[in-house]
C-alpha atoms as a PDB file:
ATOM      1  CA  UNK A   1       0.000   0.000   0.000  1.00  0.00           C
ATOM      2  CA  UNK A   2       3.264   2.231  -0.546  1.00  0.00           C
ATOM      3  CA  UNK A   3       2.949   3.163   3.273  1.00  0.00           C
ATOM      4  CA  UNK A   4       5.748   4.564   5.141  1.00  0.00           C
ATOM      5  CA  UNK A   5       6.673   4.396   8.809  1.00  0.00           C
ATOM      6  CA  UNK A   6       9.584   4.819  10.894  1.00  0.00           C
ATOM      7  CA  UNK A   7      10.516   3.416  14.140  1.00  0.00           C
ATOM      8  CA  UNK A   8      14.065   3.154  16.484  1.00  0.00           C
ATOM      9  CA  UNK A   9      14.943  -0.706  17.601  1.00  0.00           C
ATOM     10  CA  UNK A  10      17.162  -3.145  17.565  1.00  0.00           C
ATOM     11  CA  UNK A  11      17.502  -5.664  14.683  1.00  0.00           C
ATOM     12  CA  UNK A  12      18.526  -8.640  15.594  1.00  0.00           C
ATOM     13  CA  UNK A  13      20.198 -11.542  12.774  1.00  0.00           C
ATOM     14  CA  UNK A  14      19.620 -14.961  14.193  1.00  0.00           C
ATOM     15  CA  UNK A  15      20.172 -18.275  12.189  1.00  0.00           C
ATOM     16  CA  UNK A  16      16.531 -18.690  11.156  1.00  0.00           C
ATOM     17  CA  UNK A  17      15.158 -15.124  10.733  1.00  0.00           C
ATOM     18  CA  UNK A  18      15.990 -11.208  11.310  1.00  0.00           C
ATOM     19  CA  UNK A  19      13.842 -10.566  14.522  1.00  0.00           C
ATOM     20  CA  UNK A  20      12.927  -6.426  14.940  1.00  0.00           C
ATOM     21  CA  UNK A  21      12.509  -5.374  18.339  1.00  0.00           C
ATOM     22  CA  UNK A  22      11.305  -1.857  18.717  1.00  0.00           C
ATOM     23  CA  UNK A  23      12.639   0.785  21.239  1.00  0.00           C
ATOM     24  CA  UNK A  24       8.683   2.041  21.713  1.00  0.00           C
ATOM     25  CA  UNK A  25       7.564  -1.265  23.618  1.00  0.00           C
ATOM     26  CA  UNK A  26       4.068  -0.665  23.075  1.00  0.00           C
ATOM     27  CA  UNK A  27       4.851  -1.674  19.320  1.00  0.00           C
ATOM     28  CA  UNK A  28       4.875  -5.526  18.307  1.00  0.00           C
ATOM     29  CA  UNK A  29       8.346  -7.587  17.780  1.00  0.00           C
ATOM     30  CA  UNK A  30       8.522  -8.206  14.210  1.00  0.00           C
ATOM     31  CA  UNK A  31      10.029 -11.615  12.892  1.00  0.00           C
ATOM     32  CA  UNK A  32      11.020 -11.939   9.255  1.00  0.00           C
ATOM     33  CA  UNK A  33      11.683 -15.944   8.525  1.00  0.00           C
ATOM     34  CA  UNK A  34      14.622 -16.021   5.638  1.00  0.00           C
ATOM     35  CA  UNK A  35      12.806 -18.565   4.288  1.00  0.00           C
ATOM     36  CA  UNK A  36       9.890 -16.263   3.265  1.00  0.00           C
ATOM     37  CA  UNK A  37      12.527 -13.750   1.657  1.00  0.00           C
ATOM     38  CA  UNK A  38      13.129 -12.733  -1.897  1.00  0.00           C
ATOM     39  CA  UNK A  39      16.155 -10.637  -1.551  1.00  0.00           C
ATOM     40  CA  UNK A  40      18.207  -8.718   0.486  1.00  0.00           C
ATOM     41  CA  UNK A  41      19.735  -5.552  -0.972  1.00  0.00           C
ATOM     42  CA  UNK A  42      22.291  -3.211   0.168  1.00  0.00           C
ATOM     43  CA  UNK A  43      21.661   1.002   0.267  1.00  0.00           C
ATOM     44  CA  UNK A  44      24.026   3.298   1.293  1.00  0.00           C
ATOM     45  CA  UNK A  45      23.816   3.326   4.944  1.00  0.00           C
ATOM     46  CA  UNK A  46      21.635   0.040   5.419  1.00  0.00           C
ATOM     47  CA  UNK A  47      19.937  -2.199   3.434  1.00  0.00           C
ATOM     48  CA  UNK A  48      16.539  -3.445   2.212  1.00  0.00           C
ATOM     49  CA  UNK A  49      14.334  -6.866   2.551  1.00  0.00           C
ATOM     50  CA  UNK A  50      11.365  -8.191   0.800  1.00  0.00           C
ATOM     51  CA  UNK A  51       9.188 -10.949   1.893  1.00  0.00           C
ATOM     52  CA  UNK A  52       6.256 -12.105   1.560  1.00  0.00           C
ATOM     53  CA  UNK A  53       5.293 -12.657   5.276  1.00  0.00           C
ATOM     54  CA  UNK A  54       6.164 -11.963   8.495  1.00  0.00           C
ATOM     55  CA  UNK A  55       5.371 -12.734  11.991  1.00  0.00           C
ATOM     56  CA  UNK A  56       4.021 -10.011  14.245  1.00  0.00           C
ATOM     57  CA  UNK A  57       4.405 -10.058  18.696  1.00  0.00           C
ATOM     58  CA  UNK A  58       2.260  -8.302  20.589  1.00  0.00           C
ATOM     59  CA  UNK A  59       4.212  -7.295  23.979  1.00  0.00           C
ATOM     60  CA  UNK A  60       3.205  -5.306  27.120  1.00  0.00           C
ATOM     61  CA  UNK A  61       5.556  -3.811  29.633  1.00  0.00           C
ATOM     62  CA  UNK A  62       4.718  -4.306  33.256  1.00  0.00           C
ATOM     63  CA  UNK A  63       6.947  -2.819  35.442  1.00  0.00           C
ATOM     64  CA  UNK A  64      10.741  -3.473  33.953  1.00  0.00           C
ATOM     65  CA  UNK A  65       9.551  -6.451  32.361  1.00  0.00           C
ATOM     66  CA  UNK A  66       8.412  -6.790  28.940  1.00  0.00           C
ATOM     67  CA  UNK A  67       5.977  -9.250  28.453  1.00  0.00           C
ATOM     68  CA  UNK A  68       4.226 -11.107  25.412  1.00  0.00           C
ATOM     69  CA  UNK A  69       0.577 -10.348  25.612  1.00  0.00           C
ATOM     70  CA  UNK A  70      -1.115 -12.883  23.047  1.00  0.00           C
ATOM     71  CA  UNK A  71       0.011 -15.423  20.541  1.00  0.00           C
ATOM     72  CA  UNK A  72       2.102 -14.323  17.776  1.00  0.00           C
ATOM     73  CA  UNK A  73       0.638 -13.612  14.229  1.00  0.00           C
ATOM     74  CA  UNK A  74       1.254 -14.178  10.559  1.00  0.00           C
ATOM     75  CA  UNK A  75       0.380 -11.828   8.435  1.00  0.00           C
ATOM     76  CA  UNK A  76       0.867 -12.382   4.456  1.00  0.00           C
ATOM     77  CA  UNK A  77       1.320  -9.771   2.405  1.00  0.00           C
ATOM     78  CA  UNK A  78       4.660  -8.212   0.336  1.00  0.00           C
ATOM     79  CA  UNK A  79       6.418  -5.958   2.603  1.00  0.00           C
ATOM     80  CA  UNK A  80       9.540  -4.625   2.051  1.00  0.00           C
ATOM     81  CA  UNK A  81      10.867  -2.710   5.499  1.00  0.00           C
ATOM     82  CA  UNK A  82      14.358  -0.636   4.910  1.00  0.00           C
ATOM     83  CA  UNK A  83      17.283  -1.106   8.387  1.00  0.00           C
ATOM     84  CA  UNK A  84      19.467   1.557   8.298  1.00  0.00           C
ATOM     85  CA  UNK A  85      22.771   1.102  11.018  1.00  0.00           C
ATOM     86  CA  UNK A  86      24.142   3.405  12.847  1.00  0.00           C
ATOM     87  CA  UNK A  87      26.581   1.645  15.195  1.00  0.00           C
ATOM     88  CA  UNK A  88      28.436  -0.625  12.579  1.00  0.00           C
ATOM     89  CA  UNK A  89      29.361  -1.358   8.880  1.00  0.00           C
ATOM     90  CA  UNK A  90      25.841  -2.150   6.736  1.00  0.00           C
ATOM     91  CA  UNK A  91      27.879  -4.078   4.194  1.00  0.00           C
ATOM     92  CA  UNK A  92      28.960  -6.515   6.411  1.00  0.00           C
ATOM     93  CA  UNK A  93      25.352  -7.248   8.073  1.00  0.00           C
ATOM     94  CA  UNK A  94      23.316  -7.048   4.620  1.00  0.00           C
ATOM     95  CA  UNK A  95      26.517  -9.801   3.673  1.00  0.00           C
ATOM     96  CA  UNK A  96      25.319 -12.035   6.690  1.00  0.00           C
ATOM     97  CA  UNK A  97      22.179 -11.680   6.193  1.00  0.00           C
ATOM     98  CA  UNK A  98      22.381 -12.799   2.548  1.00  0.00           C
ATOM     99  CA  UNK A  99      24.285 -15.730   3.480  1.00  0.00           C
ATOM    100  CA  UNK A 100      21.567 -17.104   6.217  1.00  0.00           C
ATOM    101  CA  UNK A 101      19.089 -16.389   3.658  1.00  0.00           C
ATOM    102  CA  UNK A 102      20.660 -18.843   1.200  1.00  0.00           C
ATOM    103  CA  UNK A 103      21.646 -21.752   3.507  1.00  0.00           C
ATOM    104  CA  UNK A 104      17.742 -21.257   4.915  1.00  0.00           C
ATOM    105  CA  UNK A 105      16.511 -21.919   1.450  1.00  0.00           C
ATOM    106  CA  UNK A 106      18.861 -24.710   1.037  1.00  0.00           C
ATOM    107  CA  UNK A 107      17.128 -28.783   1.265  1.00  0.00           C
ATOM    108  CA  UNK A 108      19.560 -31.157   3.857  1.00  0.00           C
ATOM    109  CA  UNK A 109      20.533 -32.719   0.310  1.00  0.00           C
ATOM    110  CA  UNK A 110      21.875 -29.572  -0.976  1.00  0.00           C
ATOM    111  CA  UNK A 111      24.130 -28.819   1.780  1.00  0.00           C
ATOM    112  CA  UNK A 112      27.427 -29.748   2.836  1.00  0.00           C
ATOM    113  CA  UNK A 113      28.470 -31.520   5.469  1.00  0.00           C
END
């Protein structure tokens, strides 16, 4: 729907999926599976993913806790969600990124052992 929105969190690039957690915790944690991703691509001070679902966390803070406040959700639709850094090289996490992305859409038989 060509909407745009900005928010300040930290992206986090586990084996399985780029996980967003947002600095306002009244916002949902945001969970992008690389299996569900077309391509990553690099832009001058971040880079650029497009998938075709994602998985979206409610949370709650109570006290100096943050808490997860009903069962996660999967919503389909193309999104495509820019990360710019700030604290390190881009190039080097769009490279990771890519890599995960490729050994998540590999079968066992593919792979090396």
């Amino acid at each position: 729907r060509n909407q745009v929105a900005e928010s300040k969190g930290r992206l986090r690039i586990c084996s399985k999926s780029l996980i967003f957690q947002p600095e306002d915790v009244a916002a949902s944690i945001i969970k992008f599976p690389y299996r569900h991703m077309q391509k990553i691509e690099g832009e001058t001070s971040g880079f650029c993913i497009e998938c075709e679902h994602f998985v979206q966390v409610a949370t709650k803070t109570g006290g100096t806790e943050t808490r997860i406040v009903a069962p996660f959700s999967i919503l389909k639709s193309k999104f495509k969600p820019s990360f710019h850094v700030h604290y390190a090289n881009a190039a080097e996490y769009q490279q990771l990124a890519q890599r995960l992305r490729c050994a998540a859409s590999m079968s066992f038989s593919d792979g090396q052992l």
